[in-house]
Protein backbone atom coordinates (compact mmCIF):
# COMPACT_ATOMS: atom_id res chain seq x y z
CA UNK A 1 6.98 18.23 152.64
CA UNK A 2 7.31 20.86 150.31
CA UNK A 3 9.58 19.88 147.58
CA UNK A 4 12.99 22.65 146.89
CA UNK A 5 11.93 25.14 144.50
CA UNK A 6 13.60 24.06 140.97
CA UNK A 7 15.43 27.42 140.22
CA UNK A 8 17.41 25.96 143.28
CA UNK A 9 18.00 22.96 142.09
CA UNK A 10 18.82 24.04 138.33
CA UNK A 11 22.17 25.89 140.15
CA UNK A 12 23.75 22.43 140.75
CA UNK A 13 25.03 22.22 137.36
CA UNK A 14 28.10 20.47 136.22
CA UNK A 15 31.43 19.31 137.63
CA UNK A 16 34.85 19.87 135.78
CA UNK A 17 34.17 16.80 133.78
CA UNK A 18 31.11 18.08 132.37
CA UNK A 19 29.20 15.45 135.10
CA UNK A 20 25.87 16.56 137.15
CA UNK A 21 26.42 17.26 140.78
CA UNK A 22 23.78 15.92 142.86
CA UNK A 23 23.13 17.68 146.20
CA UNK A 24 25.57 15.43 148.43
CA UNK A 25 28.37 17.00 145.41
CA UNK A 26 27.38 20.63 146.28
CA UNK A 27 27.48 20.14 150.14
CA UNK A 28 30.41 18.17 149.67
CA UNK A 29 32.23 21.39 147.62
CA UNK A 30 30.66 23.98 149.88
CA UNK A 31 31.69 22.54 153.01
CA UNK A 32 34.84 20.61 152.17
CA UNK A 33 36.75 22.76 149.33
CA UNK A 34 35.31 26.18 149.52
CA UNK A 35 34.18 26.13 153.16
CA UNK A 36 31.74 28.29 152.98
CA UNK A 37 28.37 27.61 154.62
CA UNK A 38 25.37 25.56 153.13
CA UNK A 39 21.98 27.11 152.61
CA UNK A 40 18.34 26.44 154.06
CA UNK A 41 17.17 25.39 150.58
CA UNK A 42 20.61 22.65 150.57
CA UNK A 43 19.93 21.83 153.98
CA UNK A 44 16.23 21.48 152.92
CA UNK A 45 16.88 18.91 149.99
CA UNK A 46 19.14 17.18 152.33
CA UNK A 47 16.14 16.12 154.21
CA UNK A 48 14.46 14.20 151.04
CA UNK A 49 17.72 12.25 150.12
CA UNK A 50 15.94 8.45 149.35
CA UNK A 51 17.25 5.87 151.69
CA UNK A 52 20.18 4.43 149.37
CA UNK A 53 22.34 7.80 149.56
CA UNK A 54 22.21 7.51 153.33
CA UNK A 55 25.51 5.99 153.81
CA UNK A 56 26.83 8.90 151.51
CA UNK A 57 25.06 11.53 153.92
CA UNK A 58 26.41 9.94 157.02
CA UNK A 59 29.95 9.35 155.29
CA UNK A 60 30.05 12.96 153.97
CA UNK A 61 28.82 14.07 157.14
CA UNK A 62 31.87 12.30 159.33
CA UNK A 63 34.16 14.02 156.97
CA UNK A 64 33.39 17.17 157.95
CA UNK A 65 33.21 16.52 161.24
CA UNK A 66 37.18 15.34 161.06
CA UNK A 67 37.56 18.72 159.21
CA UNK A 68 36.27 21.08 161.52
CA UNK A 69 36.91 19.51 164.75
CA UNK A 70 39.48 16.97 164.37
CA UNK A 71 39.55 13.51 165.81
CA UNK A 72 37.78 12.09 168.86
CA UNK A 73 34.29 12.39 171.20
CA UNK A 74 34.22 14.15 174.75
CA UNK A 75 32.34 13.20 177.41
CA UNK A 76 29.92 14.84 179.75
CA UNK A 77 28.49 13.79 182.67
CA UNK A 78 25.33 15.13 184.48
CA UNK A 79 23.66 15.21 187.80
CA UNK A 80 20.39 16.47 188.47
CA UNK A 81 21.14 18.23 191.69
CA UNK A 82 17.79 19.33 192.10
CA UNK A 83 14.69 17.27 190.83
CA UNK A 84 11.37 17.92 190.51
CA UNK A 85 8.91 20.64 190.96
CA UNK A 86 9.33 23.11 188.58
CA UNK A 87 6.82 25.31 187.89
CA UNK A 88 6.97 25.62 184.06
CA UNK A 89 4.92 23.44 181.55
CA UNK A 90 7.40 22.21 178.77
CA UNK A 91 5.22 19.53 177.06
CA UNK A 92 7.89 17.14 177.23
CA UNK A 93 9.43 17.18 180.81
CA UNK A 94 8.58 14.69 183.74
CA UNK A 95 9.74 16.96 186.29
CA UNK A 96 6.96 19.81 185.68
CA UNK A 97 5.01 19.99 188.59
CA UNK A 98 1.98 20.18 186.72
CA UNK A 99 2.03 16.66 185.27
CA UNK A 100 1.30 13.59 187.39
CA UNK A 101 4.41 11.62 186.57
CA UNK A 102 5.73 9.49 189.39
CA UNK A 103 9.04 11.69 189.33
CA UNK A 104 9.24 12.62 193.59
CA UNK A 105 10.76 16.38 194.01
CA UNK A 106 14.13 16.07 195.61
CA UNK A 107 15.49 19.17 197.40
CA UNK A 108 19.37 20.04 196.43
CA UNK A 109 21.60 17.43 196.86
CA UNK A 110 24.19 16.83 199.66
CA UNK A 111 27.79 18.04 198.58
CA UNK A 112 29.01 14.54 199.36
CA UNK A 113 26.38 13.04 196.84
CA UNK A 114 27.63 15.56 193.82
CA UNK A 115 31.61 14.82 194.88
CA UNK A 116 31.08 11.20 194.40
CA UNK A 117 29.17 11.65 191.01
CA UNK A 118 32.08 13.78 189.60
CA UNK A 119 34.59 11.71 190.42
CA UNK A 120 33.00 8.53 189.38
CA UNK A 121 32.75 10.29 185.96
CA UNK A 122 36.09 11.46 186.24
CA UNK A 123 37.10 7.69 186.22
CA UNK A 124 35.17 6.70 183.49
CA UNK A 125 37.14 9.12 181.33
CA UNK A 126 34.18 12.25 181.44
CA UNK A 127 35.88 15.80 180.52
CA UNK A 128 32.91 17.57 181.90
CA UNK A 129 30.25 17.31 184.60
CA UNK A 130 27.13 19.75 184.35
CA UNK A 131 25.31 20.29 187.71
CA UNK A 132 21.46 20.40 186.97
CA UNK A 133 18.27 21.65 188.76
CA UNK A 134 14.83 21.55 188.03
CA UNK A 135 13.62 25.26 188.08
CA UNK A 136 12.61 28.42 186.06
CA UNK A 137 15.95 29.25 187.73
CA UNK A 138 17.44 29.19 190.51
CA UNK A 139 16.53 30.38 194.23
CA UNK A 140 19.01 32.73 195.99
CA UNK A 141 19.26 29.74 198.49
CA UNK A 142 20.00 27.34 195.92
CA UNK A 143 22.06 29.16 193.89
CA UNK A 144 24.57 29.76 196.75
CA UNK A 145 24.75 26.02 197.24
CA UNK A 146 25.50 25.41 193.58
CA UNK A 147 28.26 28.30 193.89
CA UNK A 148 29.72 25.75 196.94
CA UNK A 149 29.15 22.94 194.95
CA UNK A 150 31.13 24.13 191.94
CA UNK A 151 34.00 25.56 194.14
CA UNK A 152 34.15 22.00 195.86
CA UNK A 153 34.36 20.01 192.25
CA UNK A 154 37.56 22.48 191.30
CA UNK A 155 39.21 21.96 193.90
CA UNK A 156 38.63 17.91 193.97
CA UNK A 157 38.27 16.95 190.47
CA UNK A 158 40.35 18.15 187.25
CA UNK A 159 37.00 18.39 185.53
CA UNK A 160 35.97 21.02 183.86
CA UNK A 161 32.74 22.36 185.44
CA UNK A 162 28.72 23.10 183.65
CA UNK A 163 25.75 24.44 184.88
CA UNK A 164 22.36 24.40 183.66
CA UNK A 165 20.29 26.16 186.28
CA UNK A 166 17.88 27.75 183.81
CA UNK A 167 17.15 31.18 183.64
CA UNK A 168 20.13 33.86 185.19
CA UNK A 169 20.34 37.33 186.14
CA UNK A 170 23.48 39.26 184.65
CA UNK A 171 24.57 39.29 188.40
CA UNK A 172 24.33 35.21 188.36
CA UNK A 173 25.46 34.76 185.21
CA UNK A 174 28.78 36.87 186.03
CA UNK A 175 29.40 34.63 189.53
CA UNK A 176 29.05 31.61 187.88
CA UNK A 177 32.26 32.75 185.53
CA UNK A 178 34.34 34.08 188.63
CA UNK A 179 33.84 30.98 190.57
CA UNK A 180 35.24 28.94 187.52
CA UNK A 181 31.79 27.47 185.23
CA UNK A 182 33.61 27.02 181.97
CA UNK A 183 29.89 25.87 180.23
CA UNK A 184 26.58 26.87 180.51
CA UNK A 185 23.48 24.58 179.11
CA UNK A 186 20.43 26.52 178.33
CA UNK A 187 18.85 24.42 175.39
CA UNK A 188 16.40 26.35 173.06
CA UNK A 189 14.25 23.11 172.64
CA UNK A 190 13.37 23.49 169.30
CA UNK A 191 12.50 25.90 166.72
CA UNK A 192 10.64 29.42 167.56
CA UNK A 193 8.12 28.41 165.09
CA UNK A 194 7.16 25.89 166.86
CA UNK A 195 7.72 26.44 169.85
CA UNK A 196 4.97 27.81 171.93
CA UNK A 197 3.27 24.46 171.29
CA UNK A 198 5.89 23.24 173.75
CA UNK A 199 5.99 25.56 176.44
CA UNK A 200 3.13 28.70 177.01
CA UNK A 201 5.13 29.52 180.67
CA UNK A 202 7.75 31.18 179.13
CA UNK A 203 8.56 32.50 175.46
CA UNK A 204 11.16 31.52 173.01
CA UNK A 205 12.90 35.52 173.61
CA UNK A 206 13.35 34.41 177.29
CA UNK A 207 15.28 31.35 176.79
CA UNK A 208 17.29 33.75 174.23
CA UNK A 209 18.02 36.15 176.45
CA UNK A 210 19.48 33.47 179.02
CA UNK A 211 21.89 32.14 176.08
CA UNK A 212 22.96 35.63 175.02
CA UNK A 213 23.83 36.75 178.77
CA UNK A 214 26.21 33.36 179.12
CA UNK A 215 28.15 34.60 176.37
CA UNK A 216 28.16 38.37 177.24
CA UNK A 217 29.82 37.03 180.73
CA UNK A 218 32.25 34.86 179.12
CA UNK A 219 30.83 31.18 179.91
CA UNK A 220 30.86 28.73 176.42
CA UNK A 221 27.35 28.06 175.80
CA UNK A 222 25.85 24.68 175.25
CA UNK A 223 22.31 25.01 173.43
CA UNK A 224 20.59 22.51 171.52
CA UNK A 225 17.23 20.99 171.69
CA UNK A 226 15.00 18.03 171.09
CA UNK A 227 14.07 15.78 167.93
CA UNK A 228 10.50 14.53 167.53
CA UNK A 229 7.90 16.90 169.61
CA UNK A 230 5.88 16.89 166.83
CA UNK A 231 8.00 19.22 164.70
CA UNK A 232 8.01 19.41 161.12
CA UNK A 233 11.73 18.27 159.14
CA UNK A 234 11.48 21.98 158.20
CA UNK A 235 11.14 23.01 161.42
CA UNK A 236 13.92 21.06 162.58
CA UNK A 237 15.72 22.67 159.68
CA UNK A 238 14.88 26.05 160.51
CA UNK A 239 16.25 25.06 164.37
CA UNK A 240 19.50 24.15 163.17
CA UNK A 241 19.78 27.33 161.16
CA UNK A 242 18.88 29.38 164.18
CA UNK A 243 21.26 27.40 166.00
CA UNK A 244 23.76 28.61 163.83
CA UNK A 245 23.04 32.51 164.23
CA UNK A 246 22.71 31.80 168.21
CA UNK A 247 26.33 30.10 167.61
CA UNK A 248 26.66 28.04 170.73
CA UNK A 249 29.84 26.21 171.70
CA UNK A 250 28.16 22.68 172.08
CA UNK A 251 24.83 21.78 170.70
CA UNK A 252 22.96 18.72 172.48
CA UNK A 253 20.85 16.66 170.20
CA UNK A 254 18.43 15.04 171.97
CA UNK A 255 15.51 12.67 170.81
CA UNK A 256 12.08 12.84 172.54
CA UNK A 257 11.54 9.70 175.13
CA UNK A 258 7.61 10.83 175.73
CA UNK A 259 7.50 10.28 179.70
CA UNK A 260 4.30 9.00 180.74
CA UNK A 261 1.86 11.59 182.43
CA UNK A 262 3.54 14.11 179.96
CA UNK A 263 1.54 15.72 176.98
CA UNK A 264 3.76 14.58 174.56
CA UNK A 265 3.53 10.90 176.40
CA UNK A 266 1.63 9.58 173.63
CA UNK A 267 3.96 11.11 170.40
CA UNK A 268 5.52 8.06 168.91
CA UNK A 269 9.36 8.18 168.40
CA UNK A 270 11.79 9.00 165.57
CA UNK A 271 12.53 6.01 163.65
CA UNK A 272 16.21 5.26 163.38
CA UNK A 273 17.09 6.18 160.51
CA UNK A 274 15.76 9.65 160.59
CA UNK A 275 17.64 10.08 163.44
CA UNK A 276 20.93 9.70 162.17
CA UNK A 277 19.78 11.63 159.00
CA UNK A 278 19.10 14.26 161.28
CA UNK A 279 22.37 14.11 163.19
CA UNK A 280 24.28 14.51 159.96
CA UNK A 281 22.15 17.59 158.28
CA UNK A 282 22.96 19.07 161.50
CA UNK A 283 26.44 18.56 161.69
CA UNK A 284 26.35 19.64 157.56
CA UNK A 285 24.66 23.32 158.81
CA UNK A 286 26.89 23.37 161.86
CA UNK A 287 30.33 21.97 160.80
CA UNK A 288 32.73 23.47 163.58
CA UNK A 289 30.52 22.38 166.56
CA UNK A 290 30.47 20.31 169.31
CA UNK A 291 27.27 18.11 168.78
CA UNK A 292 26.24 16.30 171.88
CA UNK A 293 24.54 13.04 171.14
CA UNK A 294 22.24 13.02 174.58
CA UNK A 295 19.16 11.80 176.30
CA UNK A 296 16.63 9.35 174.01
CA UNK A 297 19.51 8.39 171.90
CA UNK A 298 19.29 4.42 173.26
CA UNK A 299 15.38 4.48 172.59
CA UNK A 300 15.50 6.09 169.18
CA UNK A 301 18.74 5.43 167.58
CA UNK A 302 18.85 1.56 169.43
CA UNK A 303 21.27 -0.72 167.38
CA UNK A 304 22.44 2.61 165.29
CA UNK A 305 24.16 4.16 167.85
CA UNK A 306 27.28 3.92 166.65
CA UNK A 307 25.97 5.38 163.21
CA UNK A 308 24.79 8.62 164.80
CA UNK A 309 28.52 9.33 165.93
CA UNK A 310 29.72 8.53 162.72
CA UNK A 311 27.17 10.52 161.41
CA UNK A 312 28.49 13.34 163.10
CA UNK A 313 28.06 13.43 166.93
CA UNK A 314 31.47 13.86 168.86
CA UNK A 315 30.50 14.13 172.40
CA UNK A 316 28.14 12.19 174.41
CA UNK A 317 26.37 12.03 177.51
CA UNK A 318 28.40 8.99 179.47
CA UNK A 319 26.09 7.47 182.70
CA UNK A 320 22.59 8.47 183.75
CA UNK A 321 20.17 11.13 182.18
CA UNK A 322 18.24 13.60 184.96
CA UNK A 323 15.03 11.35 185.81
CA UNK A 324 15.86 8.32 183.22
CA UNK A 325 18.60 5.88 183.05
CA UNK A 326 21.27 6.09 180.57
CA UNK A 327 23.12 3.07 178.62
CA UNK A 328 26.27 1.71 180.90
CA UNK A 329 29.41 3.33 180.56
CA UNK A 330 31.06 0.76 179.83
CA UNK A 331 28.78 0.02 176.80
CA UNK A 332 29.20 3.34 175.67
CA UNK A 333 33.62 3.23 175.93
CA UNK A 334 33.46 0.01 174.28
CA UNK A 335 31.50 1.52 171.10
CA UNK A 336 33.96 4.27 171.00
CA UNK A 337 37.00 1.88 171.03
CA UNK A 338 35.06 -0.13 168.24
CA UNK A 339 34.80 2.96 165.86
CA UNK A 340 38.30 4.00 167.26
CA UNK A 341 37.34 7.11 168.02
CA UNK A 342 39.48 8.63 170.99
CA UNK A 343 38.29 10.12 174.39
CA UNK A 344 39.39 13.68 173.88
CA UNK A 345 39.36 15.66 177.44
CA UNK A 346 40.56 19.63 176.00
CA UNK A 347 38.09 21.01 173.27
């Protein structure tokens, strides 16, 4: 990787004692004192911190996290309502239906089915459950049934309601608000430099357009993407960044978990540790948000777990993913009561 240009680094001068500030210092002033915003170039040198000032990156970034947000994670639960079939070619999904992948198309769900889900998350402690289909977006047919679906959950469940139907007309976009979707997920995937070597079905600007017209009709928008497609550390610097101008109200992190039959099947994982760093540079670039530590976090973060929400993830996905299991809830609440980190339900 390229290394930061030294008329960057020759700005991180001196402290009040006459001491030089490192780049953790700088980031640390910026964000903590001043709070004001970090640069790409900061962001950047974040990225080639050796391995001994990791604890500092993860314990800087967990202080800004209780700056910004406060104390505790929330939890989201999701149900793939519709699975399968889709007709788009994102590299990395099972549920394309141009990849032989053993996943068997499901048609939409039974109300019952979805009722049950929601409340079983509702036990577990789950602020939010996000009704999913597999789709460029959604049918007229379908849509209706997610409309039902939705009114059903609000008046059954004190949840707090999300949809991520992929892409909406205004006209969809504005019923989804009336009948009471508080959160839309439409991730971006990953950055638009790199991605049409994830998807050539549809274009970066179209997934844009999707997360712009949730927040013209009022919906909070959830949009993240994933770690480890193949990306370059700049490029997942440059996603954060346009994160940041796209300013979403959560932001999922995901890691990849190639799925066999895939095109990425064969991509190996992020190690560990780069996963947390990248958890905390991300949190650093986008202090005040919600950061969603979701799917591929048990195969890529493993024993670390724990360090990627101290490293600044406060939400998580509690209970299955769409098409691959997820670690037990109960797993998951005990961590949290470990690091004594709350169950929040209002954000």
């Amino acid at each position: 990787m390229t290394a930061t240009p030294r008329s960057v680094k020759e700005k991180y001068s001196k402290n009040k004692r006459g001491e030089p500030i490192g780049i953790l210092g700088v980031v640390a002033e910026k964000l903590l004192e001043k709070e004001e915003p970090i640069g790409f170039d900061e962001a950047l040198e974040l990225t080639e911190i050796p391995k001994r000032d990791l604890p500092a990156l993860v314990s800087l970034a967990g202080k800004v996290t209780t700056k910004y947000n406060g104390e505790g994670v929330f939890l989201c639960s999701i149900i793939s309502a519709q699975t399968g079939n889709c007709p788009e070619d994102c590299s990395f999904c099972s549920q394309s239906s141009r990849y032989s992948t053993g996943v068997k198309p499901q048609s939409f769900l039974v109300s019952q089915k979805i009722l049950e889900a929601a409340r079983r998350a509702e036990r577990l402690g789950a602020g939010e459950f996000c009704i999913v289909i597999s789709a460029g977006g959604p049918s007229k047919r379908v849509f209706s049934r997610v409309l039902e679906a939705v009114d059903m959950l609000k008046e059954e469940t004190g949840l707090k309601i999300g949809c991520s139907l992929g892409k909406l007309t205004e006209e969809q976009a504005h019923a989804l608000k009336q009948h009471g979707v508080w959160r839309y997920n439409h991730n971006m995937e990953t950055a638009r430099s790199y991605f049409p070597n994830v998807c050539t079905t549809h274009k970066y600007d179209d997934r844009l357009r999707t997360a712009l017209l949730v927040k013209e009709a009022g919906m909070e928008l959830c949009s993240g993407g994933i770690i480890g497609m193949g990306e370059s550390v700049r490029q997942r610097v440059e996603f954060a960044f346009e994160l940041r101008d796209l300013d979403p109200n959560f932001v999922p992190i995901n890691f990849l978990n190639p799925r066999p039959g895939t095109p990425f099947s064969d991509i190996s994982i992020v190690a560990p540790l780069e996963a947390v760093r990248t958890i905390a540079i991300f949190r650093l670039i986008l202090p005040g948000k919600r950061i969603v530590a979701a799917g591929g976090r048990e195969e890529v973060l493993r024993d670390l777990q724990a360090m990627g929400l101290m490293a600044g993830a406060n939400a998580m996905i509690l209970g299955d993913y769409l098409t691959t299991p997820g670690r037990s809830p109960g797993e998951d609440l005990r961590m949290l009561d470990d690091l004594e980190m709350p169950v929040i339900k209002d954000v």
